[in-house]
PDB file of N, CA and C in Angstrom:
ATOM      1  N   UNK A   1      74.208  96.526  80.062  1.00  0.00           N
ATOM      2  CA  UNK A   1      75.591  96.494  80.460  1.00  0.00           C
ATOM      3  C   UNK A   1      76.503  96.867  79.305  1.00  0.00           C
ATOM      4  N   UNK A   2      76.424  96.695  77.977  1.00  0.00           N
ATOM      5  CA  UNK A   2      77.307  95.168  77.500  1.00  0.00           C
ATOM      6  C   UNK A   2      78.658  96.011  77.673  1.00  0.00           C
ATOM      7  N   UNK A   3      79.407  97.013  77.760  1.00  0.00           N
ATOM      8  CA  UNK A   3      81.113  96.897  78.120  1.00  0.00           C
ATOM      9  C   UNK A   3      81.117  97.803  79.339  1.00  0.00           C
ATOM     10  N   UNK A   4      81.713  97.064  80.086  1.00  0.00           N
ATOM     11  CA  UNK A   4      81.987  97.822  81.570  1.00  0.00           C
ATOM     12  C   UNK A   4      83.450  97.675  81.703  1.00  0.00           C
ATOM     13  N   UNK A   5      84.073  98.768  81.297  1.00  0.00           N
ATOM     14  CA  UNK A   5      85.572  98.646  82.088  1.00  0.00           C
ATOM     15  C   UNK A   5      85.795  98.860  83.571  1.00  0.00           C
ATOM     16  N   UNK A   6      86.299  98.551  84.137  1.00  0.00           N
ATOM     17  CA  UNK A   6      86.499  98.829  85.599  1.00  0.00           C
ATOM     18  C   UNK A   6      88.260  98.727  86.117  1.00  0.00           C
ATOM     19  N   UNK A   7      88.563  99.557  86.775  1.00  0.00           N
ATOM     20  CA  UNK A   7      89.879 100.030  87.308  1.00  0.00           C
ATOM     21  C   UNK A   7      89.529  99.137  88.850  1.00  0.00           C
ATOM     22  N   UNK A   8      90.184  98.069  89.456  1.00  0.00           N
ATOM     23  CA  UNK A   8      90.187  97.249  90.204  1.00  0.00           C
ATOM     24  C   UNK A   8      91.195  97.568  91.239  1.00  0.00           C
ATOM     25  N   UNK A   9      91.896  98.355  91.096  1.00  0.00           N
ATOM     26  CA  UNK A   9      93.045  99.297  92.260  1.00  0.00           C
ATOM     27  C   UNK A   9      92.229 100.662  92.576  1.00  0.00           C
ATOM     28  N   UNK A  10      91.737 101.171  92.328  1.00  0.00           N
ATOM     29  CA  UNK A  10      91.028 102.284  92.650  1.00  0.00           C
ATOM     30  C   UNK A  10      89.796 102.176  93.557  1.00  0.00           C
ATOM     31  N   UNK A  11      89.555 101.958  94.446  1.00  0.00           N
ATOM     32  CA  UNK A  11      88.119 101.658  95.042  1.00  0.00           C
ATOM     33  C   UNK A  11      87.248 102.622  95.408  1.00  0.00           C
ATOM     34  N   UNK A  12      86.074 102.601  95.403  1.00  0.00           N
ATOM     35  CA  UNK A  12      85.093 103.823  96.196  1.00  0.00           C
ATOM     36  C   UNK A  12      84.634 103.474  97.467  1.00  0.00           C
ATOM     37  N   UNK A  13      83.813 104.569  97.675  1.00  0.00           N
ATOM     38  CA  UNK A  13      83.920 104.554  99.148  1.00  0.00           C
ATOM     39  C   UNK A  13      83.538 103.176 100.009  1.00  0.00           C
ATOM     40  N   UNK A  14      82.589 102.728  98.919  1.00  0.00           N
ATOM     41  CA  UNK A  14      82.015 101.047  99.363  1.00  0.00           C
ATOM     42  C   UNK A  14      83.006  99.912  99.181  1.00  0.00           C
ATOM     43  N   UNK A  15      84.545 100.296  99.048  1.00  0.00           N
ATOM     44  CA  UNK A  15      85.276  99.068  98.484  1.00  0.00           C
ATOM     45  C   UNK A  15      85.203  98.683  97.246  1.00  0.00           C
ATOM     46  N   UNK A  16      84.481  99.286  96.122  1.00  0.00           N
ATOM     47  CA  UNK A  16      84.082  98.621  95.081  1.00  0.00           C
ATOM     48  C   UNK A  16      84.814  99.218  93.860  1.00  0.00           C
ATOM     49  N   UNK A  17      85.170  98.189  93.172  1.00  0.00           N
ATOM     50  CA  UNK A  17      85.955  98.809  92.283  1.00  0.00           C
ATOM     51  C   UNK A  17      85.535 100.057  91.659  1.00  0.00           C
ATOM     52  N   UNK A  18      86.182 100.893  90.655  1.00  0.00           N
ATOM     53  CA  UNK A  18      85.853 102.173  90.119  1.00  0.00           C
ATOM     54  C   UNK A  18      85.287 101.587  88.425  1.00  0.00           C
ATOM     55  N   UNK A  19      84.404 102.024  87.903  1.00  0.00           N
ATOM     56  CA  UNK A  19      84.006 102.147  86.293  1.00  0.00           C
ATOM     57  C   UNK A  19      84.842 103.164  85.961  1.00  0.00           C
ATOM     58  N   UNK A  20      85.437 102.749  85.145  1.00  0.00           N
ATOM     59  CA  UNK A  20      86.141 103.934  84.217  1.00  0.00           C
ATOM     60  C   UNK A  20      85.672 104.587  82.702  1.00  0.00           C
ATOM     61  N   UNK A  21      84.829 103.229  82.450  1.00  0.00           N
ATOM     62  CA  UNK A  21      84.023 103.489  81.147  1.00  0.00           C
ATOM     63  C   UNK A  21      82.879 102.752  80.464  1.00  0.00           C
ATOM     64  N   UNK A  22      81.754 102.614  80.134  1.00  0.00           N
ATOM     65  CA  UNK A  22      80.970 102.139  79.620  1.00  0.00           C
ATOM     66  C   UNK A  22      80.610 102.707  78.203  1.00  0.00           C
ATOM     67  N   UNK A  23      80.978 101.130  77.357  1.00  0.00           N
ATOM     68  CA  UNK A  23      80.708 101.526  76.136  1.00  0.00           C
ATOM     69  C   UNK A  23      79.372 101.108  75.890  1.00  0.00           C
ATOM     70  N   UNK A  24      78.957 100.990  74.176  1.00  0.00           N
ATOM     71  CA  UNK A  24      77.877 100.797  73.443  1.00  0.00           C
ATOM     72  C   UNK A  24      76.952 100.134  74.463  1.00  0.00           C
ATOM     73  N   UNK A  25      76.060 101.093  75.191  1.00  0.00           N
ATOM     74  CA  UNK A  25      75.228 100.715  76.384  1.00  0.00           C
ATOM     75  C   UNK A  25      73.990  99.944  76.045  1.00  0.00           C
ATOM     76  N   UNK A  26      73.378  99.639  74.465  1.00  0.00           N
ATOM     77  CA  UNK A  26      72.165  99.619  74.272  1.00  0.00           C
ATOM     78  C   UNK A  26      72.728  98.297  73.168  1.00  0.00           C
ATOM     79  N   UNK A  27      74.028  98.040  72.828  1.00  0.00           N
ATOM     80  CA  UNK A  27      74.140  97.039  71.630  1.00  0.00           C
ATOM     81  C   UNK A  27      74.673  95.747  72.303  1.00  0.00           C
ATOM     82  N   UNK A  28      74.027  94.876  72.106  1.00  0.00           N
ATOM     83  CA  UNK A  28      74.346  93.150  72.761  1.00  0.00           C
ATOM     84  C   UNK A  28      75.272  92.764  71.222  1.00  0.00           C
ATOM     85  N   UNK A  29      75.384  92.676  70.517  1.00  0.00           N
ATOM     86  CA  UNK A  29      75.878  92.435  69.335  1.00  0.00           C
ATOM     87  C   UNK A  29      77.576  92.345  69.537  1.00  0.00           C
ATOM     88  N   UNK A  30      78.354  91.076  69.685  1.00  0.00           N
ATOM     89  CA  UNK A  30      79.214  91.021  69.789  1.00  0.00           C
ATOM     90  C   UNK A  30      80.526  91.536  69.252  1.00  0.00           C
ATOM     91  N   UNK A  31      79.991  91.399  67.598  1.00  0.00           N
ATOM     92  CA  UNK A  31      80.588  92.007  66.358  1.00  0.00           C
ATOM     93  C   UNK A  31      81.586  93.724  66.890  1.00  0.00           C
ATOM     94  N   UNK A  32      80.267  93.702  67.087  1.00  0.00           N
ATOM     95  CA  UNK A  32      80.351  95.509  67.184  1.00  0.00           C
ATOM     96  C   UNK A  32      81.240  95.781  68.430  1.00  0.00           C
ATOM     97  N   UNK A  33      80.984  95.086  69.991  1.00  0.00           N
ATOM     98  CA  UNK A  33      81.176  95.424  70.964  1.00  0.00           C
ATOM     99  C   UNK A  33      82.801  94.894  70.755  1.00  0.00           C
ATOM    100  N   UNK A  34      83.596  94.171  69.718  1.00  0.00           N
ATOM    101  CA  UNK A  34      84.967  93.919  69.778  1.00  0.00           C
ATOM    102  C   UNK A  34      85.513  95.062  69.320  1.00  0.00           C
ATOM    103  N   UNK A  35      84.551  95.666  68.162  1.00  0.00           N
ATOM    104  CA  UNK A  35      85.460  97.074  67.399  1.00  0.00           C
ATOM    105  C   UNK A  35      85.598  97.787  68.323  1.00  0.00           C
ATOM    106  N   UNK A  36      84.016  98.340  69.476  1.00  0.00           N
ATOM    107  CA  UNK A  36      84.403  99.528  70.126  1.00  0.00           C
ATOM    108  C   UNK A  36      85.595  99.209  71.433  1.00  0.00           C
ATOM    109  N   UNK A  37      85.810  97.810  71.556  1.00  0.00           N
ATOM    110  CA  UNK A  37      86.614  97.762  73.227  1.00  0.00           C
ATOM    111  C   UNK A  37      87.610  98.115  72.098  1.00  0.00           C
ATOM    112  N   UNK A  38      88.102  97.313  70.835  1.00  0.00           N
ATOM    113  CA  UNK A  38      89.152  97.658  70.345  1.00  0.00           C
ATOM    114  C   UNK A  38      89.842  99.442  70.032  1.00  0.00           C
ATOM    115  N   UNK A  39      88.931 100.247  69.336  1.00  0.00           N
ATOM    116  CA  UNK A  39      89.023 101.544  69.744  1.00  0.00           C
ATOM    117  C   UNK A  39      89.458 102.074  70.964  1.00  0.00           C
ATOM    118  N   UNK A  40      88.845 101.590  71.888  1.00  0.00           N
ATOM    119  CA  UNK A  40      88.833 102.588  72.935  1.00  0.00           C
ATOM    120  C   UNK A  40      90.434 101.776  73.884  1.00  0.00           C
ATOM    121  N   UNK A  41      90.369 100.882  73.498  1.00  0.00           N
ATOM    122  CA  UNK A  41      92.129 100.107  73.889  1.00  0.00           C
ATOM    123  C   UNK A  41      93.112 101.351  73.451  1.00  0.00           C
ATOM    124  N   UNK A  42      92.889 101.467  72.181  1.00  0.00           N
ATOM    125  CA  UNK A  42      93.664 102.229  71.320  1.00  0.00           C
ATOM    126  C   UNK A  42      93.597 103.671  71.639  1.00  0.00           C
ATOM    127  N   UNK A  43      92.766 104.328  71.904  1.00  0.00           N
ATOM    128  CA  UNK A  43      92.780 105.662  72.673  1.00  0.00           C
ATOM    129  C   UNK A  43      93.203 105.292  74.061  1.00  0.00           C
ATOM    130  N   UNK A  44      93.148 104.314  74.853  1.00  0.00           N
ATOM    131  CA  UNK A  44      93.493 104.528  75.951  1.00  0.00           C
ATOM    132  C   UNK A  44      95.014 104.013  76.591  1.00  0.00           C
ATOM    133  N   UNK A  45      95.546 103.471  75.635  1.00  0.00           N
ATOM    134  CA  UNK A  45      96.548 102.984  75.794  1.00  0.00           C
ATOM    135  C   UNK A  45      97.925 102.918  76.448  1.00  0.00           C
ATOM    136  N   UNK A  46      97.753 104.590  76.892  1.00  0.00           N
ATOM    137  CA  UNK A  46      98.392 105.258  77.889  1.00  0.00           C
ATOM    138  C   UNK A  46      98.540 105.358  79.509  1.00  0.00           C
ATOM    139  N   UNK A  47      97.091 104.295  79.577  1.00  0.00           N
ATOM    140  CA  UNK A  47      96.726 104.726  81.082  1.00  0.00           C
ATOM    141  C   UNK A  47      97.853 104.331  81.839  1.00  0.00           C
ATOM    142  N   UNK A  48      97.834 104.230  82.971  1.00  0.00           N
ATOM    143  CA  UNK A  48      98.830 103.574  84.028  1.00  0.00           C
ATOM    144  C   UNK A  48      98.646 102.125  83.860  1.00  0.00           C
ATOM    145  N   UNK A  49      99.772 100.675  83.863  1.00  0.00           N
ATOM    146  CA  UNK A  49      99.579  99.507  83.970  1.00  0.00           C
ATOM    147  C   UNK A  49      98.681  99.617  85.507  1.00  0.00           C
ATOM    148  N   UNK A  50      97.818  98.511  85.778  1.00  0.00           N
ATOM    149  CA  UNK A  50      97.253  98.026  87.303  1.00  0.00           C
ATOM    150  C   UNK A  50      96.395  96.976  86.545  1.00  0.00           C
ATOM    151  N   UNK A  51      95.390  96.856  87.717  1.00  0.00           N
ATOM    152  CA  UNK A  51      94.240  95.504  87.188  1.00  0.00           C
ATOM    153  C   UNK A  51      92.796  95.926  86.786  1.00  0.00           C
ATOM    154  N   UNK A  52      92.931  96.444  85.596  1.00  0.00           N
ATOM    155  CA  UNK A  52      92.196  96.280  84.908  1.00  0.00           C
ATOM    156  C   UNK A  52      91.081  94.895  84.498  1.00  0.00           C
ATOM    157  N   UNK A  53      89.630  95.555  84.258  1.00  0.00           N
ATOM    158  CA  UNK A  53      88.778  94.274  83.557  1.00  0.00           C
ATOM    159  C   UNK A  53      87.612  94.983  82.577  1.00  0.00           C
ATOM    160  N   UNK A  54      88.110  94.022  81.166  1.00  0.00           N
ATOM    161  CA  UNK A  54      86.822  95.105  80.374  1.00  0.00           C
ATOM    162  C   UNK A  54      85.628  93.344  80.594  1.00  0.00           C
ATOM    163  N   UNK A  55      84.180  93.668  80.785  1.00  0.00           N
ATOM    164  CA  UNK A  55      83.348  92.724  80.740  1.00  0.00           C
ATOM    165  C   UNK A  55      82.051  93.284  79.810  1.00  0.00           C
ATOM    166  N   UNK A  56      82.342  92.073  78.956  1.00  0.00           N
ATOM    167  CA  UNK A  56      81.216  92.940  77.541  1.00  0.00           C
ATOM    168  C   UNK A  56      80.238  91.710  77.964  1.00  0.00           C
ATOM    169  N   UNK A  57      78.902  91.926  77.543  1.00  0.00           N
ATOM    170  CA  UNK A  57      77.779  91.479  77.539  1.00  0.00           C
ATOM    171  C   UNK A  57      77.489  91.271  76.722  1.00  0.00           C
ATOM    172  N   UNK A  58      77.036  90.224  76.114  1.00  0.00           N
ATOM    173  CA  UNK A  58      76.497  89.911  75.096  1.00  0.00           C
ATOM    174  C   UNK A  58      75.417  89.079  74.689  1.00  0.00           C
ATOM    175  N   UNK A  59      74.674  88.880  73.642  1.00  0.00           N
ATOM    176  CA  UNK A  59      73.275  87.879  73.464  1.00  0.00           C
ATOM    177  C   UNK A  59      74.170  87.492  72.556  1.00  0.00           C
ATOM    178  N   UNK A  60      73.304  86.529  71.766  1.00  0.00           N
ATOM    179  CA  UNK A  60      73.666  85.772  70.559  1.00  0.00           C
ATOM    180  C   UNK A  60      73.058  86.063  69.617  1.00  0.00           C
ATOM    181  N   UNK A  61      73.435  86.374  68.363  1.00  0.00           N
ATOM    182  CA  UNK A  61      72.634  86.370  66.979  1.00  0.00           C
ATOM    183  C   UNK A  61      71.864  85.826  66.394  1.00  0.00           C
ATOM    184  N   UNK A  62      70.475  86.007  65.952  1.00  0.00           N
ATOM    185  CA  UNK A  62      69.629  85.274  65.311  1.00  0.00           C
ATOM    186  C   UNK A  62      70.551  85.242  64.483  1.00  0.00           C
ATOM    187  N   UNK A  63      70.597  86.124  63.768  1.00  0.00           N
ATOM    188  CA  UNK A  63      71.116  86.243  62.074  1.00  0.00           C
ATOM    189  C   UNK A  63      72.106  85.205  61.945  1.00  0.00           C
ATOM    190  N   UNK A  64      73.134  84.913  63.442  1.00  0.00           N
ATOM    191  CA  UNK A  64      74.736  84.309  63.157  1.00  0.00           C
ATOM    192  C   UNK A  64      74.473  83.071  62.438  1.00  0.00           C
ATOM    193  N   UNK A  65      75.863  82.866  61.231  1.00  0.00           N
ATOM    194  CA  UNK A  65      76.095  81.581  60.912  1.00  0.00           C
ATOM    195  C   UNK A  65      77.583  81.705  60.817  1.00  0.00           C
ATOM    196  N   UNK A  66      78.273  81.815  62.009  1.00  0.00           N
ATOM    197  CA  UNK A  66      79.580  81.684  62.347  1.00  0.00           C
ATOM    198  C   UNK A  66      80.116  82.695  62.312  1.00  0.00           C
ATOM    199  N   UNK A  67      81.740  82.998  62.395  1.00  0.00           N
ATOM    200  CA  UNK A  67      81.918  84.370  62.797  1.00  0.00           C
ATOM    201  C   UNK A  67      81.970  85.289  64.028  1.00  0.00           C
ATOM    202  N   UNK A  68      81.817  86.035  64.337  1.00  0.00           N
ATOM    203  CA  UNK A  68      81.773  86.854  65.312  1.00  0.00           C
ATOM    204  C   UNK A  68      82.629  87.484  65.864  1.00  0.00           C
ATOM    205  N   UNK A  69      82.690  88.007  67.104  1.00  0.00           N
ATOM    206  CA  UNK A  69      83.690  89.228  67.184  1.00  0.00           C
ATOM    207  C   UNK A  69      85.189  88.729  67.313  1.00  0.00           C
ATOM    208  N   UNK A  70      86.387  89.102  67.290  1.00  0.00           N
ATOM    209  CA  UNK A  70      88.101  89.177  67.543  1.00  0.00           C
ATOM    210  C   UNK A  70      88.346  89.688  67.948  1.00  0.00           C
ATOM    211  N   UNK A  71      89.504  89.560  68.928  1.00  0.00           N
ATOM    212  CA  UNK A  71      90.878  90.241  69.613  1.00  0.00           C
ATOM    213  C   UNK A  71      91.729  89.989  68.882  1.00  0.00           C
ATOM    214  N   UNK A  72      91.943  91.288  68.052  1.00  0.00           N
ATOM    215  CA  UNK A  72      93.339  91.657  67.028  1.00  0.00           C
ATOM    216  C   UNK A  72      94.773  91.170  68.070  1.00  0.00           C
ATOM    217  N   UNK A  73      95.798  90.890  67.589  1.00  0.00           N
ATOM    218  CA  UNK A  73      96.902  91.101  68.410  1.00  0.00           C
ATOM    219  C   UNK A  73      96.845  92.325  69.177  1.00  0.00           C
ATOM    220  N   UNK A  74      96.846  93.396  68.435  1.00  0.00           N
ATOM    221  CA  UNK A  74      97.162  94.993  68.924  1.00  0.00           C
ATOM    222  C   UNK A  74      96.515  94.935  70.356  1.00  0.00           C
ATOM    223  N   UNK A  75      95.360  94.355  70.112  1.00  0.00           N
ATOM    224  CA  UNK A  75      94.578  94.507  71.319  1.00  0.00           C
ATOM    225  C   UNK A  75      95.164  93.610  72.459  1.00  0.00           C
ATOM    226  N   UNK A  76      95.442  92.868  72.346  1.00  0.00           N
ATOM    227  CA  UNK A  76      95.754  91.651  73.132  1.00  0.00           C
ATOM    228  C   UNK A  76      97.422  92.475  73.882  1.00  0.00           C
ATOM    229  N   UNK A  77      97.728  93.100  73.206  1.00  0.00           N
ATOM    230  CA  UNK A  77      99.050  93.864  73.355  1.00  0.00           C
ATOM    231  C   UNK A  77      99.176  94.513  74.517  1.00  0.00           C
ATOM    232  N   UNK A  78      97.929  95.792  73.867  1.00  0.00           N
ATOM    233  CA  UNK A  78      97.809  96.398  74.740  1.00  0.00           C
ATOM    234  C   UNK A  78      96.952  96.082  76.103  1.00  0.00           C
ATOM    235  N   UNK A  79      96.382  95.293  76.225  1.00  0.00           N
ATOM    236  CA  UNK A  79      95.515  94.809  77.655  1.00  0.00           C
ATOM    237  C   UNK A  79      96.736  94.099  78.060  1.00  0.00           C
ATOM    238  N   UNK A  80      97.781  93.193  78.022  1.00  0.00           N
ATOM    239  CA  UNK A  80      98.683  92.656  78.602  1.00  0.00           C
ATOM    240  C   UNK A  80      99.217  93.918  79.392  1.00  0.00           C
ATOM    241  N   UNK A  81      99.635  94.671  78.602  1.00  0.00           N
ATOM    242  CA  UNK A  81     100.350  96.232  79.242  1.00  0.00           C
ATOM    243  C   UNK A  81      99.428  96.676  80.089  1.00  0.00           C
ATOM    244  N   UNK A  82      98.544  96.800  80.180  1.00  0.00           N
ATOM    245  CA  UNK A  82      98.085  97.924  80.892  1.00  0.00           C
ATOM    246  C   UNK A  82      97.657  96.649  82.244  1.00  0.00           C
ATOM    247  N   UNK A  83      97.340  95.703  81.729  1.00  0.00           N
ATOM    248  CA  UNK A  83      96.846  94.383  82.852  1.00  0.00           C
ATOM    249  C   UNK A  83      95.171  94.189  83.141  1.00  0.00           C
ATOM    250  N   UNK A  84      95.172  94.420  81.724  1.00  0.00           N
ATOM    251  CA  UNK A  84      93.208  94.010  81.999  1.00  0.00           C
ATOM    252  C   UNK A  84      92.804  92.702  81.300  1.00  0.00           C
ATOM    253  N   UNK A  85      92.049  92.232  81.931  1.00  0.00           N
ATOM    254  CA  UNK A  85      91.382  90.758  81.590  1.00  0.00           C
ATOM    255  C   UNK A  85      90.368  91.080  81.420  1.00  0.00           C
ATOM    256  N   UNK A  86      89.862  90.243  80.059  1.00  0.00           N
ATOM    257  CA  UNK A  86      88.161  90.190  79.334  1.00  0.00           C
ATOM    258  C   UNK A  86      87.734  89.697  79.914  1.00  0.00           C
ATOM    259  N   UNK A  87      86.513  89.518  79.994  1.00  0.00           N
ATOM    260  CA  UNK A  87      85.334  88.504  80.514  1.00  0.00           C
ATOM    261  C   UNK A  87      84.186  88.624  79.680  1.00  0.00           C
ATOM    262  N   UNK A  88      83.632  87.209  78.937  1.00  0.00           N
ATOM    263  CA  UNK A  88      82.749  87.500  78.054  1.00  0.00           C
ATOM    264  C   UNK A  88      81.559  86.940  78.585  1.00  0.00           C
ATOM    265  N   UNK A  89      80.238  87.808  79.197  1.00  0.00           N
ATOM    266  CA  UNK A  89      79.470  87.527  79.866  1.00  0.00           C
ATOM    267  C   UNK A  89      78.104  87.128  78.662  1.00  0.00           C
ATOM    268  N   UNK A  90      77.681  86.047  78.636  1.00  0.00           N
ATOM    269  CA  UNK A  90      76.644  85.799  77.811  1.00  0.00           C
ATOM    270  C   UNK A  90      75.033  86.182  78.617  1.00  0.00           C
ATOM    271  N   UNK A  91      74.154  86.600  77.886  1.00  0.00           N
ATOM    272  CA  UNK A  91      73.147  86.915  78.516  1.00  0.00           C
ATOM    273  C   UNK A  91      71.417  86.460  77.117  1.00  0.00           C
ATOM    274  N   UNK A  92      70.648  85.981  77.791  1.00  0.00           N
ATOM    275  CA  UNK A  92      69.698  85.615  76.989  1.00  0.00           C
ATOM    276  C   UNK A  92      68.829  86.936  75.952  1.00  0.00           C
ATOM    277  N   UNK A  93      68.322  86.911  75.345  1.00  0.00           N
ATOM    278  CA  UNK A  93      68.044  87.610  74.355  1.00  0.00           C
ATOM    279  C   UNK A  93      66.919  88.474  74.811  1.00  0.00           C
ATOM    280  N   UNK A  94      66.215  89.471  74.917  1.00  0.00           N
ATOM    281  CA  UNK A  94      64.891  89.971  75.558  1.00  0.00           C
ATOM    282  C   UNK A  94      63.979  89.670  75.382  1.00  0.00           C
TER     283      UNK A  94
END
């Protein structure tokens, strides 16, 4: 999974919301998956406001001893504007 944006006003033919983007498809690593939603906030920042949802996936770190990923303001900024809500989906390790 781990980032699935989805456009929630747009539906397909099944009713189901639209994907608009899937990031880092292969990295569970939380760290990482805040930089790329954060990037891609930032390139996308333009879209039309509606209801937006980014849902990142994630495992947990052996390695972790505290820490882990952030929502900069900027970010938090721009998802208010545009109207998307996170969801941080935890998932067990393989």
């Amino acid at each position: 999974m781990p980032i699935k944006i989805s456009d929630h006003l747009n539906k397909d033919d099944n009713g189901k919301s639209t994907h608009i983007a899937w990031l880092l498809p292969d990295n569970w690593r939380l760290p990482d998956q805040m930089k790329a939603l954060e990037s891609w906030l930032r390139e996308n920042q333009n879209l039309s406001p509606g209801e937006y949802s980014a849902d990142i996936g994630f495992s947990p770190r052996e390695d972790a001893l505290g820490g882990g990923g952030k929502v900069s303001i900027e970010s938090m900024e721009i998802m208010l504007r545009l109207g998307l809500e996170l969801y941080l989906s935890e998932y067990p390790e393989d």
